[in-house]
PDB file of N, CA and C in Angstrom:
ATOM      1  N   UNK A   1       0.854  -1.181   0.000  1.00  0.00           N
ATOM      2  CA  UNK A   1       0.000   0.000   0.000  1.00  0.00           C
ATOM      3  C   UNK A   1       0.887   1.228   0.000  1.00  0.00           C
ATOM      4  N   UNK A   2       0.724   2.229  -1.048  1.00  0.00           N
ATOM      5  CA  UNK A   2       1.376   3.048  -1.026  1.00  0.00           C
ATOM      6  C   UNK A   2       0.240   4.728  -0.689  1.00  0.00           C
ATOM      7  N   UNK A   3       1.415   5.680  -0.154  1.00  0.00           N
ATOM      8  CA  UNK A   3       1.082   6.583   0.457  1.00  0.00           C
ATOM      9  C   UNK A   3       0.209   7.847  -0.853  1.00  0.00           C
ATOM     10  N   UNK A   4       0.401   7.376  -2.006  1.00  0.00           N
ATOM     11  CA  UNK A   4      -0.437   7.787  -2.927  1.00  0.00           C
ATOM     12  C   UNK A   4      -1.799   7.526  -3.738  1.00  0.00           C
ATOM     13  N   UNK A   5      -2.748   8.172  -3.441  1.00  0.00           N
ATOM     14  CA  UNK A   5      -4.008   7.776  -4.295  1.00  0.00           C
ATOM     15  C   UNK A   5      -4.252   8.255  -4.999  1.00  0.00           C
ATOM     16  N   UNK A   6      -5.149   7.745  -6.138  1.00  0.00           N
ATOM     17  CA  UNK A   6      -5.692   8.142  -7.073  1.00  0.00           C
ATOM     18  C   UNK A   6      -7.595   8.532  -6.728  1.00  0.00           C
ATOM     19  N   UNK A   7      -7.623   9.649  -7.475  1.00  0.00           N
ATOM     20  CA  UNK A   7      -9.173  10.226  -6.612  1.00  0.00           C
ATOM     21  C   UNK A   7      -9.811  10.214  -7.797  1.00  0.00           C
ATOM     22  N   UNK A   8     -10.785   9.538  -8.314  1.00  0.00           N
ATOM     23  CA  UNK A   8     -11.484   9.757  -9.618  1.00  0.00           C
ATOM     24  C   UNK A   8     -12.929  10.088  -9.482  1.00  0.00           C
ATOM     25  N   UNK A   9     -13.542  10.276 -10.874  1.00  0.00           N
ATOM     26  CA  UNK A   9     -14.852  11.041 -10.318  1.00  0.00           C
ATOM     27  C   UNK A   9     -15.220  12.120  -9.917  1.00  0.00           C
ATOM     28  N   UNK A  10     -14.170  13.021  -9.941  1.00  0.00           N
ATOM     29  CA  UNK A  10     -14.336  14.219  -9.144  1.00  0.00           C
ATOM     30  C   UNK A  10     -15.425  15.244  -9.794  1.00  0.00           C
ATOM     31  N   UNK A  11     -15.956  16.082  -8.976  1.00  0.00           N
ATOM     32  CA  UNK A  11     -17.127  17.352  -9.721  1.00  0.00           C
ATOM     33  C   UNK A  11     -15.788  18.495 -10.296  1.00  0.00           C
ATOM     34  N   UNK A  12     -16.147  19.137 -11.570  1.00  0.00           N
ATOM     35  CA  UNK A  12     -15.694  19.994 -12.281  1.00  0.00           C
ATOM     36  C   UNK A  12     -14.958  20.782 -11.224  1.00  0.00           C
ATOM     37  N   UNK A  13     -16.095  20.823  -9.993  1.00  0.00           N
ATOM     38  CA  UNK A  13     -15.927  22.448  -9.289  1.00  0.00           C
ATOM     39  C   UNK A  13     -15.073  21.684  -7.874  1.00  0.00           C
ATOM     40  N   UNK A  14     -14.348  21.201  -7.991  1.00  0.00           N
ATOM     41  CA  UNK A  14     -13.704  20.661  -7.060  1.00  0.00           C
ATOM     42  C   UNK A  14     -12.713  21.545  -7.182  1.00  0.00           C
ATOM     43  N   UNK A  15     -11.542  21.954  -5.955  1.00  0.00           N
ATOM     44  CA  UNK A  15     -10.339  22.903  -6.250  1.00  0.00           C
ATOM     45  C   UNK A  15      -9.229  21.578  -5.022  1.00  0.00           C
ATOM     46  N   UNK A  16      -7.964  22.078  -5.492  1.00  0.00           N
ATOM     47  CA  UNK A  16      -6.684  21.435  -4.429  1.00  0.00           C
ATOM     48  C   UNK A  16      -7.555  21.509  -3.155  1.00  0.00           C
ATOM     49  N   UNK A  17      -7.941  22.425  -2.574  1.00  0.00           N
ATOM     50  CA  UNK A  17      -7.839  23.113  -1.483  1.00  0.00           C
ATOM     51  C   UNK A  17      -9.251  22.101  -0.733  1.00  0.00           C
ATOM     52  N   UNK A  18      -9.753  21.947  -1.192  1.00  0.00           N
ATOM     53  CA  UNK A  18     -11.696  21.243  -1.002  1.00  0.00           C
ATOM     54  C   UNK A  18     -10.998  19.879  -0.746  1.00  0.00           C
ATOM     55  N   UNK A  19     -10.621  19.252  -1.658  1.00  0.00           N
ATOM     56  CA  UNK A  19     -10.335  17.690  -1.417  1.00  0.00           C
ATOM     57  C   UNK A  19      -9.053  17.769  -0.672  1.00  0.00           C
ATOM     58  N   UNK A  20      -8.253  18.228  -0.453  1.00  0.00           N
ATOM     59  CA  UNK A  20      -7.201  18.195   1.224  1.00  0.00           C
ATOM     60  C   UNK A  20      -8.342  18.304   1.846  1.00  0.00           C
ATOM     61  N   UNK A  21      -9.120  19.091   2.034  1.00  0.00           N
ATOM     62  CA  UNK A  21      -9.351  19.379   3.397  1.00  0.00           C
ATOM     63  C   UNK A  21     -10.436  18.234   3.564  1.00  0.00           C
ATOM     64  N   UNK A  22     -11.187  17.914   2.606  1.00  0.00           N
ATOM     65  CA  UNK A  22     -12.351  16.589   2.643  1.00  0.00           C
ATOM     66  C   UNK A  22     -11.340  15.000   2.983  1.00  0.00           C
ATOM     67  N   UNK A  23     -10.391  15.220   2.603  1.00  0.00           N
ATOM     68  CA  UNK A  23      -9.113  13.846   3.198  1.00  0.00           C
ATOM     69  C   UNK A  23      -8.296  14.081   4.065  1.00  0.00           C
ATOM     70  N   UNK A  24      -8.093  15.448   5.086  1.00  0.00           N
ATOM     71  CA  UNK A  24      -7.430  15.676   5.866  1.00  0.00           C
ATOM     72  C   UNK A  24      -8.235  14.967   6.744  1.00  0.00           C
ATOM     73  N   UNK A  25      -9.725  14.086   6.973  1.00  0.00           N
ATOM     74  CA  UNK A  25     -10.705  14.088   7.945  1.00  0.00           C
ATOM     75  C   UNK A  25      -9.857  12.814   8.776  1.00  0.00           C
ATOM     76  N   UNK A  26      -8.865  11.925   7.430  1.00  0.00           N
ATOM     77  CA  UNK A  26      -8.557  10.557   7.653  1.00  0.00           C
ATOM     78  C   UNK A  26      -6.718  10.957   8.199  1.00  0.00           C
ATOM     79  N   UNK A  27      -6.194  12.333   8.487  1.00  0.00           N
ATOM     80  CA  UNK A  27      -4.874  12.360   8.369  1.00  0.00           C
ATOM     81  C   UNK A  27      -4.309  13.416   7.952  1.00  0.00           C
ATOM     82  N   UNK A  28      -3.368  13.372   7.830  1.00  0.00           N
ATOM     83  CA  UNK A  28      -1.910  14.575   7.338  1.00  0.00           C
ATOM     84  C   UNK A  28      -2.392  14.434   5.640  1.00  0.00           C
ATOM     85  N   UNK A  29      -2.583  15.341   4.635  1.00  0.00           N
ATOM     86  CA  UNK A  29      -2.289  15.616   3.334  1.00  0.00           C
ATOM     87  C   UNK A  29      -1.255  16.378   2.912  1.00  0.00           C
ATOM     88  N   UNK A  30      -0.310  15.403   2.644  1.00  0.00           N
ATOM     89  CA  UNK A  30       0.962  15.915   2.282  1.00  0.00           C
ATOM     90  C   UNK A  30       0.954  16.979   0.741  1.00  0.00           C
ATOM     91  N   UNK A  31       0.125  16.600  -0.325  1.00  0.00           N
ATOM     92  CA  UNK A  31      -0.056  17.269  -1.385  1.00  0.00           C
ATOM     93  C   UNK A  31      -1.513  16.622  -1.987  1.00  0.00           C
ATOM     94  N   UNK A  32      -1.926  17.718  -3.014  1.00  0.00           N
ATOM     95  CA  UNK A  32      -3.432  17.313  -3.522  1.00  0.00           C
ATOM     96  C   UNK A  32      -2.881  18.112  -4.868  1.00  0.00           C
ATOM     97  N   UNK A  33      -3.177  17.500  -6.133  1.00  0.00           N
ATOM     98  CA  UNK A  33      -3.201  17.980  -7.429  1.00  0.00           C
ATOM     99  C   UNK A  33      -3.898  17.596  -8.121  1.00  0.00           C
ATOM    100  N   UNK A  34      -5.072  18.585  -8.680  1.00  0.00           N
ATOM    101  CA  UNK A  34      -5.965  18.023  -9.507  1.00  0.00           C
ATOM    102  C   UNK A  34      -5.380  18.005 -10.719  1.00  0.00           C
ATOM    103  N   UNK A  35      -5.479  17.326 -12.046  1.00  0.00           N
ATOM    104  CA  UNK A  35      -4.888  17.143 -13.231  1.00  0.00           C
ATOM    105  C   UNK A  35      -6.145  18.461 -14.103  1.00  0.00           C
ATOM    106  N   UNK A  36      -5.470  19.125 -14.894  1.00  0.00           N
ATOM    107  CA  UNK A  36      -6.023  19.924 -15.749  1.00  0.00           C
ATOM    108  C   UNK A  36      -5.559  19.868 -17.084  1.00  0.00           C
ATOM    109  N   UNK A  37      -6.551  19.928 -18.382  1.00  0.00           N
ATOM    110  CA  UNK A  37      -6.635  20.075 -19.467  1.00  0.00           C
ATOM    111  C   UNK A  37      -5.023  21.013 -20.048  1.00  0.00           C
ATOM    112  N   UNK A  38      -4.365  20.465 -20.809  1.00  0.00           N
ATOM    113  CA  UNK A  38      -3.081  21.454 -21.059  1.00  0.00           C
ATOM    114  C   UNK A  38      -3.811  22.781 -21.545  1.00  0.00           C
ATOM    115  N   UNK A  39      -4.607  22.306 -22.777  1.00  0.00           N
ATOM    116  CA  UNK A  39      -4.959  23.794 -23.678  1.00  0.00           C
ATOM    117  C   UNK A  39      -5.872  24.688 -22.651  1.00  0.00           C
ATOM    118  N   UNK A  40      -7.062  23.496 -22.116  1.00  0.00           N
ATOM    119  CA  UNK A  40      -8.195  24.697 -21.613  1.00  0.00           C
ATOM    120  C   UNK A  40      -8.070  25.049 -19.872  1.00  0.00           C
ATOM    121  N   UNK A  41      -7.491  23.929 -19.102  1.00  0.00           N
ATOM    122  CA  UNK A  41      -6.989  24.617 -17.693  1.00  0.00           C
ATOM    123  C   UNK A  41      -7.888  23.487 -17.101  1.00  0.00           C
ATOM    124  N   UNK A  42      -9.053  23.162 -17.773  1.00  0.00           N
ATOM    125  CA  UNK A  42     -10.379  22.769 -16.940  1.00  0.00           C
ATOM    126  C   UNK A  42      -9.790  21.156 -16.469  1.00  0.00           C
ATOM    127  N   UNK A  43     -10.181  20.985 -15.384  1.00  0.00           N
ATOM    128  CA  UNK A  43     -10.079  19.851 -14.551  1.00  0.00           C
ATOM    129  C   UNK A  43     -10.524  18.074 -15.486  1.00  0.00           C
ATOM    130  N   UNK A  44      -9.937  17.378 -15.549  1.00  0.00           N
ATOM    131  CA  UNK A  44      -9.454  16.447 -15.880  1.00  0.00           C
ATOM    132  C   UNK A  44     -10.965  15.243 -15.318  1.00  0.00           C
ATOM    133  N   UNK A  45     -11.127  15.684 -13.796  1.00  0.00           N
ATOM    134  CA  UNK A  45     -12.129  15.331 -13.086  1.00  0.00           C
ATOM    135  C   UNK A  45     -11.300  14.266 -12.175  1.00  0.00           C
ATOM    136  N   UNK A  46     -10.186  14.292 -12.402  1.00  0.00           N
ATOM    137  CA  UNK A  46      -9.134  13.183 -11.605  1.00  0.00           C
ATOM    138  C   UNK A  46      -8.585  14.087 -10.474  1.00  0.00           C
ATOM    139  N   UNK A  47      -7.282  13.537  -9.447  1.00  0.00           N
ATOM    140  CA  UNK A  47      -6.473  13.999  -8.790  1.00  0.00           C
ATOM    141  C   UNK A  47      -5.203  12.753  -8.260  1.00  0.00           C
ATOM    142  N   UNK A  48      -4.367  13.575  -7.376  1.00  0.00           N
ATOM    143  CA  UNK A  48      -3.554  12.250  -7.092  1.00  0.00           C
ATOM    144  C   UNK A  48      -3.376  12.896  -5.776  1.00  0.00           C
ATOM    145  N   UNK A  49      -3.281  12.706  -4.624  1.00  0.00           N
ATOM    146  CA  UNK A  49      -3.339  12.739  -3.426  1.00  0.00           C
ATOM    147  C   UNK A  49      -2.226  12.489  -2.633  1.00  0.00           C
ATOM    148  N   UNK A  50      -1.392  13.106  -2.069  1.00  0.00           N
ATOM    149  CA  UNK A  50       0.282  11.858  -1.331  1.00  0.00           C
ATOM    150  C   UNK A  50      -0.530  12.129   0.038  1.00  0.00           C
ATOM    151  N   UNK A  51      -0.565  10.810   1.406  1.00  0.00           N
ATOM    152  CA  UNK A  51      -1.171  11.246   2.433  1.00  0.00           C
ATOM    153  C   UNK A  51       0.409  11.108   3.092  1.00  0.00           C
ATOM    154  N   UNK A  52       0.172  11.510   4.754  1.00  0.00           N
ATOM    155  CA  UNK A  52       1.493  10.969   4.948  1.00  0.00           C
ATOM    156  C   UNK A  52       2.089   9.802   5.016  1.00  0.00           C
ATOM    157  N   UNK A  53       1.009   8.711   5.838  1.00  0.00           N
ATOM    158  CA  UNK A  53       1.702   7.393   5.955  1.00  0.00           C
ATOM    159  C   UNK A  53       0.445   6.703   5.049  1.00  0.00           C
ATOM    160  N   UNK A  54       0.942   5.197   5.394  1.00  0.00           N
ATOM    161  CA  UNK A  54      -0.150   4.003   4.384  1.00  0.00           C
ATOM    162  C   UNK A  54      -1.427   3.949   5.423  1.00  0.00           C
ATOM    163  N   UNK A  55      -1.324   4.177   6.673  1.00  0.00           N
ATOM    164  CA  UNK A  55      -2.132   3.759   7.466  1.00  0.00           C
ATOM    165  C   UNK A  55      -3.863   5.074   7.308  1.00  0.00           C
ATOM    166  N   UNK A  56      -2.975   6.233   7.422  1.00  0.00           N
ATOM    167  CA  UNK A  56      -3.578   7.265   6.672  1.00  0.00           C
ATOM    168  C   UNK A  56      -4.420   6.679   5.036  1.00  0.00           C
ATOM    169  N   UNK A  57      -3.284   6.474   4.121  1.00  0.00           N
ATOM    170  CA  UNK A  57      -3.938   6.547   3.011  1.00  0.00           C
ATOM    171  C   UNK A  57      -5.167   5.427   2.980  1.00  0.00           C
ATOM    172  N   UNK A  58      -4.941   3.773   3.775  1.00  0.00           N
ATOM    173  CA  UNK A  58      -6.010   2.830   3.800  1.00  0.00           C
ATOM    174  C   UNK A  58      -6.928   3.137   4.228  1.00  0.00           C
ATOM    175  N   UNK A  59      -7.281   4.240   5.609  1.00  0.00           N
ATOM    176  CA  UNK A  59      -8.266   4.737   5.622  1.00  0.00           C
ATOM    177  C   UNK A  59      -8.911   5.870   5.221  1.00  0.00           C
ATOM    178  N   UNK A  60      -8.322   6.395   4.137  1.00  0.00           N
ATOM    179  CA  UNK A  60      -8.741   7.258   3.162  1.00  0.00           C
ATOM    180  C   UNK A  60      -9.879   6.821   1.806  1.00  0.00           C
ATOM    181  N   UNK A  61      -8.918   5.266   1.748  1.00  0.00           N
ATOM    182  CA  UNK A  61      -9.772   4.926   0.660  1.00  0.00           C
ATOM    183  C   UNK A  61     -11.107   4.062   1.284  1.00  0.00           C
ATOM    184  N   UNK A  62     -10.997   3.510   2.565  1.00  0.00           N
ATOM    185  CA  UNK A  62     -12.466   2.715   3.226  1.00  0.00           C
ATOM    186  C   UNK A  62     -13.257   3.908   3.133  1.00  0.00           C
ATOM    187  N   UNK A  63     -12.740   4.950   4.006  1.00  0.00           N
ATOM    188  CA  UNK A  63     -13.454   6.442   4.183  1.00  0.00           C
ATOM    189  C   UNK A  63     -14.209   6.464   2.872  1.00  0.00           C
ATOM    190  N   UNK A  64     -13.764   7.404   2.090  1.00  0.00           N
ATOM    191  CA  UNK A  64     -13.709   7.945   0.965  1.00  0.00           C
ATOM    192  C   UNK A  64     -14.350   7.324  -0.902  1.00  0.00           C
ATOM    193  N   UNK A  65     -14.318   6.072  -0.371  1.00  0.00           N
ATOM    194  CA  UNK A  65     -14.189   5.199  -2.213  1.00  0.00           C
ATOM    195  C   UNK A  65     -15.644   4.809  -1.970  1.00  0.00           C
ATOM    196  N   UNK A  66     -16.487   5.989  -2.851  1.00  0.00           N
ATOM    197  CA  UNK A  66     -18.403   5.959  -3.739  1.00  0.00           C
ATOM    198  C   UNK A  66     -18.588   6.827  -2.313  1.00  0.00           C
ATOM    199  N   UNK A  67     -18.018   7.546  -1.740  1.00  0.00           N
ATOM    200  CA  UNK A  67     -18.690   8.508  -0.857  1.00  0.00           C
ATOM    201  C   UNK A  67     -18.977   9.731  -1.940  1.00  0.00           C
ATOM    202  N   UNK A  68     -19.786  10.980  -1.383  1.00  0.00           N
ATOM    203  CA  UNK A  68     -20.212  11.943  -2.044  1.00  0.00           C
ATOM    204  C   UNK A  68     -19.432  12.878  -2.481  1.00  0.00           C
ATOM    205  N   UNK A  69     -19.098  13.271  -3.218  1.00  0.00           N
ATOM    206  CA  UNK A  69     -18.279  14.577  -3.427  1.00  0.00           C
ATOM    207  C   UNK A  69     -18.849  15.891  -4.154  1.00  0.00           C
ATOM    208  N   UNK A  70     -19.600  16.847  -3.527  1.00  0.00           N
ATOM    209  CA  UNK A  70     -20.978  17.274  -4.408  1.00  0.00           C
ATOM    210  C   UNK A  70     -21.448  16.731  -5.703  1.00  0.00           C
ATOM    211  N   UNK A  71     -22.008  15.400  -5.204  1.00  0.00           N
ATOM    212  CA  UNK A  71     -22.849  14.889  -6.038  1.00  0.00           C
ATOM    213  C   UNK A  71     -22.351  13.916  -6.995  1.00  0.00           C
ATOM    214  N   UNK A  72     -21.205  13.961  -6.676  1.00  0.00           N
ATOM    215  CA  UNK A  72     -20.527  12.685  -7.656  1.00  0.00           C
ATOM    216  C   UNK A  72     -20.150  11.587  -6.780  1.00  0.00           C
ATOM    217  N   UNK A  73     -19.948  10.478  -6.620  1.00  0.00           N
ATOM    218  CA  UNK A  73     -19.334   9.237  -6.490  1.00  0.00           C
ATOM    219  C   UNK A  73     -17.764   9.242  -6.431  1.00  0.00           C
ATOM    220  N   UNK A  74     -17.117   9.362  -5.510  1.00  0.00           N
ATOM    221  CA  UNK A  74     -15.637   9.294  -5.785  1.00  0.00           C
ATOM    222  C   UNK A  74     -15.098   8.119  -5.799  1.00  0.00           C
ATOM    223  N   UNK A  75     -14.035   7.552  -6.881  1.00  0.00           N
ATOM    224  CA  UNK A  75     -13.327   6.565  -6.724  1.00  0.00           C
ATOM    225  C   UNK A  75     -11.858   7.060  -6.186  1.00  0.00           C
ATOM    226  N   UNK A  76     -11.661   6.080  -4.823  1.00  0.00           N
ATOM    227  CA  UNK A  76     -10.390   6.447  -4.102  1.00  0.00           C
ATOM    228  C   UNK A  76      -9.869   4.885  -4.072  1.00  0.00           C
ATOM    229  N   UNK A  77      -8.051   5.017  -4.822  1.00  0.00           N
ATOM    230  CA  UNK A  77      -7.675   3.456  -4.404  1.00  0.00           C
ATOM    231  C   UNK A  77      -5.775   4.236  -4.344  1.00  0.00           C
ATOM    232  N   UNK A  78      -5.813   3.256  -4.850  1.00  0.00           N
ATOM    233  CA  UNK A  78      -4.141   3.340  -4.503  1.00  0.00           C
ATOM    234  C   UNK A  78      -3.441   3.700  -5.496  1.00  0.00           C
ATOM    235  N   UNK A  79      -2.768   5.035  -6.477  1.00  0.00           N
ATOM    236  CA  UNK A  79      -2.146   5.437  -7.430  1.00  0.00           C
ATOM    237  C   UNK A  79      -1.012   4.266  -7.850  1.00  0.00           C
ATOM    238  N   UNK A  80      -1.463   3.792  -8.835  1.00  0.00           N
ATOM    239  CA  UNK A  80      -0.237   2.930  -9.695  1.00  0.00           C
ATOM    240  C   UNK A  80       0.818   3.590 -10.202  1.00  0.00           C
ATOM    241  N   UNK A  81       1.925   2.938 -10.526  1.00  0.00           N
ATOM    242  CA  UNK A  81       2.972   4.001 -11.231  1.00  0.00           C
ATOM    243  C   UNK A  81       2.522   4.336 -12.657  1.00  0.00           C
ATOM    244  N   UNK A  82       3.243   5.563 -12.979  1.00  0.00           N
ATOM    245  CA  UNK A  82       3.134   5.602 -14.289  1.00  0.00           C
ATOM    246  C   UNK A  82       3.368   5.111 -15.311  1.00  0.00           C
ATOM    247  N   UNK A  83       3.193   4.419 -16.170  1.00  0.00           N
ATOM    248  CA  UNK A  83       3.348   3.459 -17.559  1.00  0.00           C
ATOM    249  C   UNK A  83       4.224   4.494 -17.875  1.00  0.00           C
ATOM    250  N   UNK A  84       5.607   3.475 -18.320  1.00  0.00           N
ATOM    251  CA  UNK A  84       6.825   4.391 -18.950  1.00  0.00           C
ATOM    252  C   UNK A  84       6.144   4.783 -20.769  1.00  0.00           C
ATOM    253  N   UNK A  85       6.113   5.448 -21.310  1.00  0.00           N
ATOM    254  CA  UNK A  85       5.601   5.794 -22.552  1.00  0.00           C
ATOM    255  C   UNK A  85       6.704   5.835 -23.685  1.00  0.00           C
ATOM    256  N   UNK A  86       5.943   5.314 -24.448  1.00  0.00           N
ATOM    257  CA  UNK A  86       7.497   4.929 -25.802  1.00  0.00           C
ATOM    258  C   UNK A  86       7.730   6.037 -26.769  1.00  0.00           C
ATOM    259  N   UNK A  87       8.882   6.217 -26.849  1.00  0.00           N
ATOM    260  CA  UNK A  87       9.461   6.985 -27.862  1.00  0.00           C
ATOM    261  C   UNK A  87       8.670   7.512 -29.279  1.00  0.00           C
ATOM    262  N   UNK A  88       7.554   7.783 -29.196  1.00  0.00           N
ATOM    263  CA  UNK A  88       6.805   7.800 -30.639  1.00  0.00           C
ATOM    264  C   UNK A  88       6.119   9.261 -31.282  1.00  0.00           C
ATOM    265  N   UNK A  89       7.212  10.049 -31.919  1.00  0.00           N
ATOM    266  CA  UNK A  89       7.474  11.055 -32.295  1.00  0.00           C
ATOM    267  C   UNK A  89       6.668  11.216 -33.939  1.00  0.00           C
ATOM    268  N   UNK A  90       5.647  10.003 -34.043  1.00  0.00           N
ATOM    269  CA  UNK A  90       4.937  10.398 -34.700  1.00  0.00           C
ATOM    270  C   UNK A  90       4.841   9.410 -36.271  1.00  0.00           C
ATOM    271  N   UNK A  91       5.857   9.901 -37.226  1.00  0.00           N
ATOM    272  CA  UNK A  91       6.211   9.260 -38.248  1.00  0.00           C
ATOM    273  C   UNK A  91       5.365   9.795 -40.037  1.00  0.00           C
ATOM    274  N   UNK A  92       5.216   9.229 -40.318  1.00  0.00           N
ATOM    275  CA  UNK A  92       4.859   9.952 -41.630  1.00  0.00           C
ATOM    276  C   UNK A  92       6.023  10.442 -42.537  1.00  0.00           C
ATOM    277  N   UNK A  93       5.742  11.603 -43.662  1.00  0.00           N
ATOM    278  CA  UNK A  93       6.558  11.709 -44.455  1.00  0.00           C
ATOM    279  C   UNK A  93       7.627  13.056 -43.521  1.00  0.00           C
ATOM    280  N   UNK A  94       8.843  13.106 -43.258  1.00  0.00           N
ATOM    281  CA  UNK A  94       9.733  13.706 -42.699  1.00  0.00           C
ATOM    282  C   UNK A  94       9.898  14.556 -43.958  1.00  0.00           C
ATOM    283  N   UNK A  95       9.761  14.909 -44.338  1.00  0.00           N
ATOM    284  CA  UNK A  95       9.859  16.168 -46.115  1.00  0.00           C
ATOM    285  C   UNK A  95      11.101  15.826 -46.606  1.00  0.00           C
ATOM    286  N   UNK A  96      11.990  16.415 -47.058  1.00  0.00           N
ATOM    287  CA  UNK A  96      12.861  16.161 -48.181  1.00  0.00           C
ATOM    288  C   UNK A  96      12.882  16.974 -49.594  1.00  0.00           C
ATOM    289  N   UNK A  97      13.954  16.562 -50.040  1.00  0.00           N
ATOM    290  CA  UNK A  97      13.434  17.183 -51.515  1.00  0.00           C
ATOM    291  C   UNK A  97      12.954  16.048 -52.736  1.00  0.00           C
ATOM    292  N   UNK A  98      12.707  16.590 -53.591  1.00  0.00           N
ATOM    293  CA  UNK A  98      11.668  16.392 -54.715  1.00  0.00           C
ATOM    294  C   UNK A  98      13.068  15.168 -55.412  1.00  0.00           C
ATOM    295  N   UNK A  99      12.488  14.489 -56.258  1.00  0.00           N
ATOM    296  CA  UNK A  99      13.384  13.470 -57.247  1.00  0.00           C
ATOM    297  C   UNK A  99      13.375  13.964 -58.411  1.00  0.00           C
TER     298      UNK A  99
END
């Protein structure tokens, strides 16, 4: 069990500041980051959570996982690592000149 969760489900109008303090109920919140849209800013509807210890984060997710979050259903479990992502810069015609 690691000291990071993943918070899914979240309402649009959720901010950092709302979900610390709605998971501070279970513990210390070391950091809260909601994921946002690169181009438009707008919330992702995800977050990732670091609590301080595991004991904290397990009862974050009994707490917390299909409880309410204005009006949405939150899924709270345990943040997996990130999938390393492959080198793929695309491909197609690289231009050149003419024959």
């Amino acid at each position: 069990m690691g000291k990071k969760l993943y918070i899914g489900n979240l309402p649009y109008s959720a901010t950092e500041q709302s979900l610390a303090d709605k998971l501070s109920e279970c513990g210390t919140v070391e950091s809260a980051k909601i994921i946002t849209d690169r181009d438009s800013g707008r919330s992702k509807g995800f977050a990732f959570v670091e609590m301080s210890s595991d004991a904290e984060a397990k009862s974050a997710i009994s707490k917390f996982d299909g409880s309410d979050f204005d009006g949405r259903a939150m899924t709270v479990n345990e943040a997996r690592p990130q999938a390393p992502r492959e080198n793929n810069r695309g491909g197609g015609n690289r231009g050149g000149g003419r024959w």
